[in-house]
N, C-alpha and C. Protein backbone atom coordinates (compact mmCIF):
# COMPACT_ATOMS: atom_id res chain seq x y z
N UNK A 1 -15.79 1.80 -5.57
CA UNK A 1 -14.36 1.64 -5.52
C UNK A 1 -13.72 2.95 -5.09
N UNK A 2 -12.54 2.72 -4.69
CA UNK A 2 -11.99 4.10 -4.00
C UNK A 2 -10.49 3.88 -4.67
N UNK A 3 -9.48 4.72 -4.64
CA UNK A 3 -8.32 5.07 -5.28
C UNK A 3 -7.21 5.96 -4.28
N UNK A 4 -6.53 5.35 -3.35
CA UNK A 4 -6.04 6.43 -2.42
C UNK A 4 -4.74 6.54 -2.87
N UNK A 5 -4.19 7.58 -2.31
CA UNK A 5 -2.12 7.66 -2.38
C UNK A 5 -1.63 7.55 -1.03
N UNK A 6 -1.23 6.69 -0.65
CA UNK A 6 -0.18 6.82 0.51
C UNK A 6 1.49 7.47 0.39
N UNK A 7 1.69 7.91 0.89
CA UNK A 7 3.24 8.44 1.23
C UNK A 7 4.11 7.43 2.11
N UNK A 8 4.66 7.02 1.74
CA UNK A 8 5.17 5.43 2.27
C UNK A 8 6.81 6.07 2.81
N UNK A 9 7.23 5.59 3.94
CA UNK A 9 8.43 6.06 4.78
C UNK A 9 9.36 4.68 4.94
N UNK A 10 10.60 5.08 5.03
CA UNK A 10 11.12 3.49 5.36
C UNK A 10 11.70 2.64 4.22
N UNK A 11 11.59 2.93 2.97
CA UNK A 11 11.55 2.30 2.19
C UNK A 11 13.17 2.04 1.56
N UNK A 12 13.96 1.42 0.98
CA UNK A 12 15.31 1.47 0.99
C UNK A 12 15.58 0.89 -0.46
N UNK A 13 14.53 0.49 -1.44
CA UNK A 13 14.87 0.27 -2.69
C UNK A 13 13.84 -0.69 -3.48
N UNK A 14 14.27 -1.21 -4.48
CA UNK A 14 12.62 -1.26 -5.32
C UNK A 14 12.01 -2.42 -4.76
N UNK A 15 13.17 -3.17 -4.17
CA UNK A 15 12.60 -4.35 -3.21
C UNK A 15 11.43 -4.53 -2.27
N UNK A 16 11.54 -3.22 -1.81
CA UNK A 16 10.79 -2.78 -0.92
C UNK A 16 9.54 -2.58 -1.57
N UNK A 17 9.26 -1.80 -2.42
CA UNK A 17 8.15 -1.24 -2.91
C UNK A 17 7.16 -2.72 -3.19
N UNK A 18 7.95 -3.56 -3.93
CA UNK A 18 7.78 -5.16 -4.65
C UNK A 18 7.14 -5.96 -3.44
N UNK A 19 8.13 -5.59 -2.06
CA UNK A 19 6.97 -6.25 -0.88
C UNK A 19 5.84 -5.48 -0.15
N UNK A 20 5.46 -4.20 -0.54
CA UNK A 20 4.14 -4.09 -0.08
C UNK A 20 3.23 -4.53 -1.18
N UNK A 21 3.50 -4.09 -1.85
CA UNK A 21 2.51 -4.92 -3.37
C UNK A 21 2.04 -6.23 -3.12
N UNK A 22 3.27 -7.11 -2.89
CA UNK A 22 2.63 -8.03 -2.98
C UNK A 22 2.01 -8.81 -1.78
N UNK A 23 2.21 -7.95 -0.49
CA UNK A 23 1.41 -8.25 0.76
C UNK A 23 -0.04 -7.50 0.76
N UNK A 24 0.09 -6.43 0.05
CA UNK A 24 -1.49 -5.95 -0.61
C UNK A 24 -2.38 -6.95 -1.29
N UNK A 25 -1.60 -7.56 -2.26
CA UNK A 25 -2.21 -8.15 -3.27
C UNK A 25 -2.57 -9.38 -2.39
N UNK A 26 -2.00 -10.04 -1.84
CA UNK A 26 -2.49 -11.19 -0.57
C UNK A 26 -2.84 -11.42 -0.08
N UNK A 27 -3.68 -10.46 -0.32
CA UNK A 27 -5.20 -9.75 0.64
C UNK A 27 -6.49 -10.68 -0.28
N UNK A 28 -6.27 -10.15 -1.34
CA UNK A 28 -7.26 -10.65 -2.37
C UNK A 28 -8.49 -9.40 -2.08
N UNK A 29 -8.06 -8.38 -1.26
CA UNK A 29 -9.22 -7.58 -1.22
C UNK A 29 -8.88 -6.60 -1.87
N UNK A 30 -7.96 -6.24 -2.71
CA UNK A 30 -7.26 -5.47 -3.41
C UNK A 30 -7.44 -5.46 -4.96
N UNK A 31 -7.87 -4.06 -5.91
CA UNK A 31 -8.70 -3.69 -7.21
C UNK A 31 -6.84 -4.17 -7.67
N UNK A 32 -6.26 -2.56 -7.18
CA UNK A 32 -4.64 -2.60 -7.90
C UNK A 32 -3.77 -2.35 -7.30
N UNK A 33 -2.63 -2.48 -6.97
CA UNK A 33 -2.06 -1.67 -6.42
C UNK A 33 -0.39 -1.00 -7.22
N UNK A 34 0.19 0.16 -6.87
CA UNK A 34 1.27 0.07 -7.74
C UNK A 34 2.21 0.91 -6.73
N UNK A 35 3.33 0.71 -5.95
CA UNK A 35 4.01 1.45 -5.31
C UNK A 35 5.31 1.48 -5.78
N UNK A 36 6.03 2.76 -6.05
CA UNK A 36 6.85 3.77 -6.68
C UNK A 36 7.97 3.77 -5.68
N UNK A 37 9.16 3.14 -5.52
CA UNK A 37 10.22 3.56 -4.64
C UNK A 37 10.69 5.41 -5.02
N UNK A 38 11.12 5.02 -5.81
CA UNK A 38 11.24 6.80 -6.44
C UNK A 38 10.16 8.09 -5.80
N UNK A 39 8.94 7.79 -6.33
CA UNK A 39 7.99 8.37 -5.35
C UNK A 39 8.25 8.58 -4.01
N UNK A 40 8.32 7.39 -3.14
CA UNK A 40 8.04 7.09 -1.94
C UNK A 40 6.60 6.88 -1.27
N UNK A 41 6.15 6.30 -2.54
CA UNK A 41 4.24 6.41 -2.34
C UNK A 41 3.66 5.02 -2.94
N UNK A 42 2.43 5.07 -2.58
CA UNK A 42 1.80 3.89 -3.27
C UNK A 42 0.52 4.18 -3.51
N UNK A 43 -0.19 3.16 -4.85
CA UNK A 43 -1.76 3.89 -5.06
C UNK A 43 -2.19 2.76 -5.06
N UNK A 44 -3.18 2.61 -4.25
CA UNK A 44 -3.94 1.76 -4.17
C UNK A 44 -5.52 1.78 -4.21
N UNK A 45 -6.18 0.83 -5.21
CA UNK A 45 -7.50 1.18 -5.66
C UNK A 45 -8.29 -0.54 -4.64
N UNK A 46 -9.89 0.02 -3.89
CA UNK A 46 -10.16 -1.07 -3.17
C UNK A 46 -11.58 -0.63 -3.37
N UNK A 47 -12.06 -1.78 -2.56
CA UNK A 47 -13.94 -1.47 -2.14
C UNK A 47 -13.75 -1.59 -0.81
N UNK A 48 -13.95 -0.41 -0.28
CA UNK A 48 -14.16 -0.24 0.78
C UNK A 48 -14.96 -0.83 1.84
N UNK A 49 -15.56 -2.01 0.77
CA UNK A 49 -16.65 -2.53 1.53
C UNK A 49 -15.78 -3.96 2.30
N UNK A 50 -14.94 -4.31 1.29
CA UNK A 50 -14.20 -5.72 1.65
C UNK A 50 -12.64 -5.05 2.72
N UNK A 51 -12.41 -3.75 2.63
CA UNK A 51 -11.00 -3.72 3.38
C UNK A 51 -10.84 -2.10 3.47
N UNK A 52 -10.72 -1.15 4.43
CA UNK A 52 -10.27 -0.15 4.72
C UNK A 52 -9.09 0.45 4.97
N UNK A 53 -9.03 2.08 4.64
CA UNK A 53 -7.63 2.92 4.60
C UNK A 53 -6.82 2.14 5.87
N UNK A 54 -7.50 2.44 6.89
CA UNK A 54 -6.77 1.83 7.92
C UNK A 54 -6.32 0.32 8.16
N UNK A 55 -7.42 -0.65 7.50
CA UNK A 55 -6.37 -1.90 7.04
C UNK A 55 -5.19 -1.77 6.01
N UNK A 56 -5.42 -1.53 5.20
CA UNK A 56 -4.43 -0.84 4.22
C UNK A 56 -2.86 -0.79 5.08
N UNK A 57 -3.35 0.48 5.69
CA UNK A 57 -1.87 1.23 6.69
C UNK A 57 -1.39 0.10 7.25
N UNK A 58 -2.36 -0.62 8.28
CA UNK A 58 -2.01 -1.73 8.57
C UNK A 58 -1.18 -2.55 8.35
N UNK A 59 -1.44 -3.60 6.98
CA UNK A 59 -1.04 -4.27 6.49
C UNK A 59 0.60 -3.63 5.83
N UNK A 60 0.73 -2.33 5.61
CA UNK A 60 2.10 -1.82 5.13
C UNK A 60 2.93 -1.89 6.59
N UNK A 61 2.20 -1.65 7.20
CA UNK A 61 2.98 -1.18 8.80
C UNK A 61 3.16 -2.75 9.00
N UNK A 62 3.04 -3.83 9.35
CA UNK A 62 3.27 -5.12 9.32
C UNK A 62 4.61 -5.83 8.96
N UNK A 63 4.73 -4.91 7.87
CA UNK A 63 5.85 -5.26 6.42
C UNK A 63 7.02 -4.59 6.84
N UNK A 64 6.89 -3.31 7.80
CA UNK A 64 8.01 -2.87 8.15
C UNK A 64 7.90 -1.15 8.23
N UNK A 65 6.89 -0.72 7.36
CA UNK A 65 6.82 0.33 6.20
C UNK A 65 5.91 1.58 7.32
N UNK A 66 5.61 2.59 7.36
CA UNK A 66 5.20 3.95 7.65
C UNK A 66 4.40 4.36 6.23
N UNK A 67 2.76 3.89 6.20
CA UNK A 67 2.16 5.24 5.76
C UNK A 67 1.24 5.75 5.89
N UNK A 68 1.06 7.28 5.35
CA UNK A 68 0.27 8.52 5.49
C UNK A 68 -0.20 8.39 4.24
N UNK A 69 -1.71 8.78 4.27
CA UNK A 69 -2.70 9.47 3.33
C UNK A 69 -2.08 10.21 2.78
N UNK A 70 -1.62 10.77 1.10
CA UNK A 70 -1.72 12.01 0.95
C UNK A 70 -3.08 12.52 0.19
């Protein structure tokens, strides 16, 4: 299992945060996820074996959203 932080851009209120979550979670390839409007970040825990950083980004970038690894 892996545990990353993204730095998430774009974001305009907790609404926001509520729809990458739950387009993560819709994956079903997803351990947890928890993204922080306040932050401007999100942590997301996966197996790398079923879905990668770069699907990840992906799937936020889809939604509307900008993110970076931190």
């Amino acid at each position: 299992m892996e545990k990353v932080t993204f730095k998430i851009s774009g974001m305009h209120c907790t609404s926001c945060a509520m729809n990458i979550d739950g387009e993560l979670e819709d994956t079903g390839k997803i351990i947890s996820v928890s993204t922080s409007y306040a932050k401007e970040q999100t942590v997301v825990e996966f197996d790398p074996q079923l879905i990668t950083e770069s699907e990840i980004k992906e799937i936020i970038g889809k939604v509307g959203y900008t993110a970076e690894k931190i």
